[in-house]
N, C-alpha and C. Protein backbone atom coordinates (compact mmCIF):
# COMPACT_ATOMS: atom_id res chain seq x y z
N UNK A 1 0.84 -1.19 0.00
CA UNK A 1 0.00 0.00 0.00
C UNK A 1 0.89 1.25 0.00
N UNK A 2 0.66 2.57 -0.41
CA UNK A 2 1.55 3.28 -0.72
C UNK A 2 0.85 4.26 0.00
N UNK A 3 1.69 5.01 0.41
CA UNK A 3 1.88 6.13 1.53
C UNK A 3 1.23 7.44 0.99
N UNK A 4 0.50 8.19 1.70
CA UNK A 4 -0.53 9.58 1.75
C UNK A 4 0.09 10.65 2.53
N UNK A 5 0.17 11.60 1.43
CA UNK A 5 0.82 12.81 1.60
C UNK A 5 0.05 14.01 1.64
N UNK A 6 -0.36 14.55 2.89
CA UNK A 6 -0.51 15.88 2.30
C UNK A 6 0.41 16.84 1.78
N UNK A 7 -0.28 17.83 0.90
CA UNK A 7 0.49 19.22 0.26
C UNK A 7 -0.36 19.97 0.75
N UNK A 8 0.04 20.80 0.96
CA UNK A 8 -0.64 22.36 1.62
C UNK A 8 -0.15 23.69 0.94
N UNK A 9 -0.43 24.10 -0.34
CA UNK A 9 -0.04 25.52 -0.43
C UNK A 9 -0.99 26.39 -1.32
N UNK A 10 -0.71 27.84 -0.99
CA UNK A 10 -1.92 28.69 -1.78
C UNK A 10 -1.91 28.53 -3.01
N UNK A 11 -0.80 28.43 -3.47
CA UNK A 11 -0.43 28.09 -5.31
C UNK A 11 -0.54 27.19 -6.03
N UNK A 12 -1.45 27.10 -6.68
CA UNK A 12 -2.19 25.73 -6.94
C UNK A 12 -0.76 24.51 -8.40
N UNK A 13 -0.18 25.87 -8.86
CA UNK A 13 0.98 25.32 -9.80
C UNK A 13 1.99 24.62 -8.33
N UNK A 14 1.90 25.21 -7.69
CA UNK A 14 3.30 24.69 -6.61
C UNK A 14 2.44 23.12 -6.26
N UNK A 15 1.51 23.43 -6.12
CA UNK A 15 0.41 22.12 -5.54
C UNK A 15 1.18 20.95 -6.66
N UNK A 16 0.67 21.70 -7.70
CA UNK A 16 0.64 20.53 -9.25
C UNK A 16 1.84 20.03 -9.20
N UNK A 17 2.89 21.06 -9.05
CA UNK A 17 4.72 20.43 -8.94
C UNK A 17 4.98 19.52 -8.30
N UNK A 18 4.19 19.68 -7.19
CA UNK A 18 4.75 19.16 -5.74
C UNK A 18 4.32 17.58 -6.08
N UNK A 19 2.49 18.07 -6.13
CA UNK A 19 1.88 16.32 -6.31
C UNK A 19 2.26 15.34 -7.54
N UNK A 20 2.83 16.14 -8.79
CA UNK A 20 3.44 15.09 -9.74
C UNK A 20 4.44 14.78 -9.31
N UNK A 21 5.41 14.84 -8.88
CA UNK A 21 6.51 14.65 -8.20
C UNK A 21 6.54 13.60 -6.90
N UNK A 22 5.31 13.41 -6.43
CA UNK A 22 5.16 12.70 -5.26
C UNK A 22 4.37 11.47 -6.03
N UNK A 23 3.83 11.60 -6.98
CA UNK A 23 3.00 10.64 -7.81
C UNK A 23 3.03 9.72 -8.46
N UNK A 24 4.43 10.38 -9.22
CA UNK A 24 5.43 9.96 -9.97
C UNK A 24 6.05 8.74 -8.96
N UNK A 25 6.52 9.18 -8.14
CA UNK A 25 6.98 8.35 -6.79
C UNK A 25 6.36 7.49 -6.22
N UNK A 26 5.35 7.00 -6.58
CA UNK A 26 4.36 6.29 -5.67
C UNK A 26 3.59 6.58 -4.85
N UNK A 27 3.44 7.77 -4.43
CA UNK A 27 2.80 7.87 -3.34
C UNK A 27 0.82 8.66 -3.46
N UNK A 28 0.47 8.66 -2.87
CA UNK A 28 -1.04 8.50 -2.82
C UNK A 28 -1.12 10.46 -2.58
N UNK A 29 -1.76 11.33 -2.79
CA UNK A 29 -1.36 12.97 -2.57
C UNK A 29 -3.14 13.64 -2.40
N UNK A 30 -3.36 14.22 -1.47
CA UNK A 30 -4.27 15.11 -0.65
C UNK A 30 -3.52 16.22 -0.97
N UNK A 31 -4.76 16.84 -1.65
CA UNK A 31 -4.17 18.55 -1.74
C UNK A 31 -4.93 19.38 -1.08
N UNK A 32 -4.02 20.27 0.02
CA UNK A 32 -5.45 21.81 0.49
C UNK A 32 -4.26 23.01 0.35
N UNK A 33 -5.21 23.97 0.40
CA UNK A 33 -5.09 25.26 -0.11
C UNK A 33 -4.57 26.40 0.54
N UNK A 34 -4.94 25.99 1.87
CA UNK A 34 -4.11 26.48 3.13
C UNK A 34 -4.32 25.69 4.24
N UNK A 35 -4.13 26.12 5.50
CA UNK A 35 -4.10 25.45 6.85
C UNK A 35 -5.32 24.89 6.90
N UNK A 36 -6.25 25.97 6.83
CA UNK A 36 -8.07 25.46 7.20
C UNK A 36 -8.26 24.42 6.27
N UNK A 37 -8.20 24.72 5.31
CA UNK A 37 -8.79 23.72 4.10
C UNK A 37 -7.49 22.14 5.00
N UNK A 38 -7.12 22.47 5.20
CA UNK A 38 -6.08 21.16 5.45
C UNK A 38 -6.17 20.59 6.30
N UNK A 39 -6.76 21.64 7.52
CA UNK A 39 -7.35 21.22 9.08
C UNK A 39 -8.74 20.07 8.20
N UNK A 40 -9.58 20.73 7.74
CA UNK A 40 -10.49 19.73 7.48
C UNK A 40 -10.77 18.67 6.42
N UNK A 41 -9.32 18.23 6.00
CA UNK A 41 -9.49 17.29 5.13
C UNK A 41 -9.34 16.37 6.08
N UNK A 42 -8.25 16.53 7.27
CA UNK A 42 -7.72 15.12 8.07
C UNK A 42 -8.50 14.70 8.89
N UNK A 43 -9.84 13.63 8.31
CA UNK A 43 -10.99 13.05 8.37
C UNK A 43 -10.40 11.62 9.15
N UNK A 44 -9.05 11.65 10.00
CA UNK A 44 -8.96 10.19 10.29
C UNK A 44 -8.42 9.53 9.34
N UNK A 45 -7.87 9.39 8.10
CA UNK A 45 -7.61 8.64 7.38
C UNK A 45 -5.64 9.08 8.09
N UNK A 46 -4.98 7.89 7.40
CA UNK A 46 -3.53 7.80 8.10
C UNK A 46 -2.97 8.42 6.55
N UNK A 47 -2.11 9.76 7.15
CA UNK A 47 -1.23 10.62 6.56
C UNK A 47 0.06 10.55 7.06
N UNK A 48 1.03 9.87 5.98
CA UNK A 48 2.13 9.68 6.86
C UNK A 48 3.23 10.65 6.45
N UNK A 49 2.79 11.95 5.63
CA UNK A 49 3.45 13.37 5.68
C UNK A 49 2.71 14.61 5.51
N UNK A 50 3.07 15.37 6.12
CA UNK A 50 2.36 16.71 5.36
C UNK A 50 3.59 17.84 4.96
N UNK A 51 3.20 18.21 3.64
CA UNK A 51 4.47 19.13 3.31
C UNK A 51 3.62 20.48 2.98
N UNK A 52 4.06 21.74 3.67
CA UNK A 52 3.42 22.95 4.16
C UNK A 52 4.14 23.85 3.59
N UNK A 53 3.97 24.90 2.72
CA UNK A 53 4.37 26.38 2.93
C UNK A 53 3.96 26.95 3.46
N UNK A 54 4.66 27.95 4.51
CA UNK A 54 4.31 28.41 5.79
C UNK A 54 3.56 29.70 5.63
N UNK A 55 3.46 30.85 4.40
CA UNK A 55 2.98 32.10 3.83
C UNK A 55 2.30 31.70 3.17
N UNK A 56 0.51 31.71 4.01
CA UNK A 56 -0.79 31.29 3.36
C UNK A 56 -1.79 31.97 3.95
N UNK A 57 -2.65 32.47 3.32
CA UNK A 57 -3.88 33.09 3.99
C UNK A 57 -4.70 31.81 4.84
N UNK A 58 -5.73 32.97 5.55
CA UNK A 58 -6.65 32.16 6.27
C UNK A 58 -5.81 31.67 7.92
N UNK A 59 -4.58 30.54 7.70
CA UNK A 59 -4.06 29.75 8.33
C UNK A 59 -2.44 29.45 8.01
N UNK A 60 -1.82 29.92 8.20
CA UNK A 60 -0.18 29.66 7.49
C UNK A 60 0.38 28.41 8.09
N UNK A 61 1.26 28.33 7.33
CA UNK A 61 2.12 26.65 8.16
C UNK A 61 2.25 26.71 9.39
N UNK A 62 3.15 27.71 9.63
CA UNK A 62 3.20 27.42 11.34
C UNK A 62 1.91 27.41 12.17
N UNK A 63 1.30 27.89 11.81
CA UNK A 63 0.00 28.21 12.23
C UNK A 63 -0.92 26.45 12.79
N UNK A 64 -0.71 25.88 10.76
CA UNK A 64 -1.12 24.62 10.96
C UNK A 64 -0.58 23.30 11.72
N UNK A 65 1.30 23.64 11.54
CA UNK A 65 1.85 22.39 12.80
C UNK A 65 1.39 22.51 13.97
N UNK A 66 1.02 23.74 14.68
CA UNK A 66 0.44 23.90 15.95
C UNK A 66 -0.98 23.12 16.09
N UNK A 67 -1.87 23.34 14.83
CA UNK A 67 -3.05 22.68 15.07
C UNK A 67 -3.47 21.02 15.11
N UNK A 68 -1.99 21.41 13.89
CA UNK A 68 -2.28 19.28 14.07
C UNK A 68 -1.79 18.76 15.33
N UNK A 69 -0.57 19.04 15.75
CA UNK A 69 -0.18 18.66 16.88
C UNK A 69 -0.84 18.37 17.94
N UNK A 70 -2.13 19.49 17.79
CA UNK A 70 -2.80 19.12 18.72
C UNK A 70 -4.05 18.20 18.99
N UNK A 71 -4.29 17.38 17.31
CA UNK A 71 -4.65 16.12 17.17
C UNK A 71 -4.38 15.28 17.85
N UNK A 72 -5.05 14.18 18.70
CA UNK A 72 -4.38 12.52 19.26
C UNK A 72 -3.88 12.30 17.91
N UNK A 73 -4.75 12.03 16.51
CA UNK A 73 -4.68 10.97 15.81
C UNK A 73 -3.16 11.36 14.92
N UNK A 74 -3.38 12.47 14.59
CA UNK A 74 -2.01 13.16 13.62
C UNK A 74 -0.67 14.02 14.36
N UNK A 75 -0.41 13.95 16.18
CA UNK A 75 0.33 14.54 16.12
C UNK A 75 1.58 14.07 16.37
N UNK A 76 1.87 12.63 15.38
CA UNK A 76 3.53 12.18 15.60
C UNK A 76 3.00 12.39 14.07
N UNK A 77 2.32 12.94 13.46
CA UNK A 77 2.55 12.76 11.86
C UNK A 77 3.99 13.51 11.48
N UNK A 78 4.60 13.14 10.89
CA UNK A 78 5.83 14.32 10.46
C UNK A 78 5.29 15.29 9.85
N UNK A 79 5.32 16.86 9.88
CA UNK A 79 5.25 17.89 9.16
C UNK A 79 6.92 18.70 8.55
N UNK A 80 6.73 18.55 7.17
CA UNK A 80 7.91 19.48 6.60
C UNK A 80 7.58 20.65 5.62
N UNK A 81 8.29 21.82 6.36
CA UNK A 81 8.27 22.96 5.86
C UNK A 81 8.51 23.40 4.24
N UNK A 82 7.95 23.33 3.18
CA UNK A 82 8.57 23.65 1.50
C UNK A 82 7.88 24.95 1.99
N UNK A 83 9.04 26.43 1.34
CA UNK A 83 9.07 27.69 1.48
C UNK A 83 10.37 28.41 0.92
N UNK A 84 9.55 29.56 0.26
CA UNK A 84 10.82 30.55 0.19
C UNK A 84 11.56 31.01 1.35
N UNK A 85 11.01 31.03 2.88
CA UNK A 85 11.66 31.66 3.84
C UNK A 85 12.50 31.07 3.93
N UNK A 86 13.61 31.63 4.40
CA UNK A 86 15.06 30.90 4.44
C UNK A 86 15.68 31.22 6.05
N UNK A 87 15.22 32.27 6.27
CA UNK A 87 15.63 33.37 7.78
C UNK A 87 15.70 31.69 9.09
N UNK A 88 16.57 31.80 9.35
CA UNK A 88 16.89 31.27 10.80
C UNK A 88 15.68 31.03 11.71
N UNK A 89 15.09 32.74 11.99
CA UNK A 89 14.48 32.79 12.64
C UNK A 89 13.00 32.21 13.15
N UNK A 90 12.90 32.20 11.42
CA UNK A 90 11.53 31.88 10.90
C UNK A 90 11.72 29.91 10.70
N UNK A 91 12.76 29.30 10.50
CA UNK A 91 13.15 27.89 10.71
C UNK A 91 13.08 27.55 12.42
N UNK A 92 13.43 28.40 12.96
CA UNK A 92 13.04 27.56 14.56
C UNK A 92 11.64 27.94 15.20
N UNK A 93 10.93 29.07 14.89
CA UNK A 93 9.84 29.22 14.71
C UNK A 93 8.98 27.72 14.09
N UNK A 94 9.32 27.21 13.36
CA UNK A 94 8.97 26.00 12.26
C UNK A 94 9.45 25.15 13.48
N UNK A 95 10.29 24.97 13.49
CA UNK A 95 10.82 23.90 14.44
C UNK A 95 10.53 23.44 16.07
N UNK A 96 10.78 24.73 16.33
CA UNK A 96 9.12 24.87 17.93
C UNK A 96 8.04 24.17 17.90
N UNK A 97 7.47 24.68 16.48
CA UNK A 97 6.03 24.74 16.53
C UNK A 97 6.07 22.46 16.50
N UNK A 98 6.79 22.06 15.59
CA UNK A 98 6.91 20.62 15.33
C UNK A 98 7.48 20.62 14.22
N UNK A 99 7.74 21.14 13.33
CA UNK A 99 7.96 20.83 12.27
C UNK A 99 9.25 20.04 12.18
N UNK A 100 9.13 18.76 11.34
CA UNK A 100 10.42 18.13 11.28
C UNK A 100 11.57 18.21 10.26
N UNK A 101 11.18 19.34 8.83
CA UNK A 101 11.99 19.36 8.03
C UNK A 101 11.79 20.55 7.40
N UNK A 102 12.94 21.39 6.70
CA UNK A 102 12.59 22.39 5.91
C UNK A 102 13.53 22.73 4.80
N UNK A 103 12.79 22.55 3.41
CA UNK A 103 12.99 23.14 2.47
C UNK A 103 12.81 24.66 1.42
N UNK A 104 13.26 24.53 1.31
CA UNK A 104 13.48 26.02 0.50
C UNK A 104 12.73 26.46 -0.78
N UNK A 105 12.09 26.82 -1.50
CA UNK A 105 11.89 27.31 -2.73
C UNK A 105 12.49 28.34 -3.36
N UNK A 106 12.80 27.96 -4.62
CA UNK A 106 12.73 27.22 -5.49
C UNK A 106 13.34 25.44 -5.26
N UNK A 107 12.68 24.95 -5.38
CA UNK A 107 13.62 23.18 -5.08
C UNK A 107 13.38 22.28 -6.51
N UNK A 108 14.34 21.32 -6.17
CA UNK A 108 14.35 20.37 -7.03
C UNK A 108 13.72 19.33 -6.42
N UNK A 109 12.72 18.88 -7.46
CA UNK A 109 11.64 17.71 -7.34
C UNK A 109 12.30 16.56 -6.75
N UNK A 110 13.85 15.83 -7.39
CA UNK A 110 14.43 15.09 -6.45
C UNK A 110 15.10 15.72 -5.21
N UNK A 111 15.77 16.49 -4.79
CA UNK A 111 15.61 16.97 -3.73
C UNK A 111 14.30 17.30 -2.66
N UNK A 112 13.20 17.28 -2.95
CA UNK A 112 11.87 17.06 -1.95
C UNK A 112 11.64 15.25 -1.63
N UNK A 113 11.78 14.76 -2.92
CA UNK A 113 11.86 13.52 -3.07
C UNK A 113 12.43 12.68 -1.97
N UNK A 114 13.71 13.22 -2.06
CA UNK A 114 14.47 12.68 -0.62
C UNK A 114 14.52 12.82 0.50
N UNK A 115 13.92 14.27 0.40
CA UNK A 115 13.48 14.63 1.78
C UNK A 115 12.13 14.10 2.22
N UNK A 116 10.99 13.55 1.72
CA UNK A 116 10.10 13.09 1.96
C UNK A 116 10.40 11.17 1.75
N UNK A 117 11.36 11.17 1.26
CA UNK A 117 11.38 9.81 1.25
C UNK A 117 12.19 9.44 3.38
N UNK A 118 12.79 10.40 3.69
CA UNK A 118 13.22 10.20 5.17
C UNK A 118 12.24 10.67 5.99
N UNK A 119 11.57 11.54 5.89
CA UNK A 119 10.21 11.45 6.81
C UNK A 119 9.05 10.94 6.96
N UNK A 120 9.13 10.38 5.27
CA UNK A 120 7.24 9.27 5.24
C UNK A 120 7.29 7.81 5.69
């Protein structure tokens, strides 16, 4: 059985990048649009990543590791950060909140690849 990923971002092309790339790979892909939309997809079904850009209306990433976390069912899920922010500051911010990984944008599809292949 192959592994379920969420993607979480406002940009629906970054969405499309992200999920062919994960698809391509085998893996099974849930898309939302920001935090909220993402808070209410996780209906209980087993997500064994979520990959977040953190600059989103409504609900931003950090916003959303805080909320899942505070799930029983999703909060050892791994969450990893895909984002242009690069700032330190804004990575331990990410990292507080739970987040277990962070990438950068612009990225390379095998570079997410691998990084989601060590957290799923």
């Amino acid at each position: 059985m192959s592994k379920t990923i969420m993607v979480v971002d406002d940009s629906s092309s970054i969405r499309q990048v992200i999920s062919i790339a994960l698809k391509g790979a085998g893996y099974e892909v849930i898309e939302a649009c920001d935090g909220k939309d993402a808070l209410s997809k996780l209906t209980g079904q087993k997500i064994h990543l979520i990959v977040s850009d953190v600059n989103m209306p409504n609900l931003d990433g950090i916003g959303l590791v805080k909320e899942v976390k505070q799930h029983p069912q999703y909060k050892f899920t791994p969450i990893m950060m895909l984002t242009t922010e690069s700032g330190e500051a804004k990575k331990q911010e990410g990292k507080s909140a739970g987040a277990k990984g962070w990438l950068v944008k612009p990225f390379q599809p095998n570079a997410l690849l691998s990084a989601v292949a060590k957290l799923a």
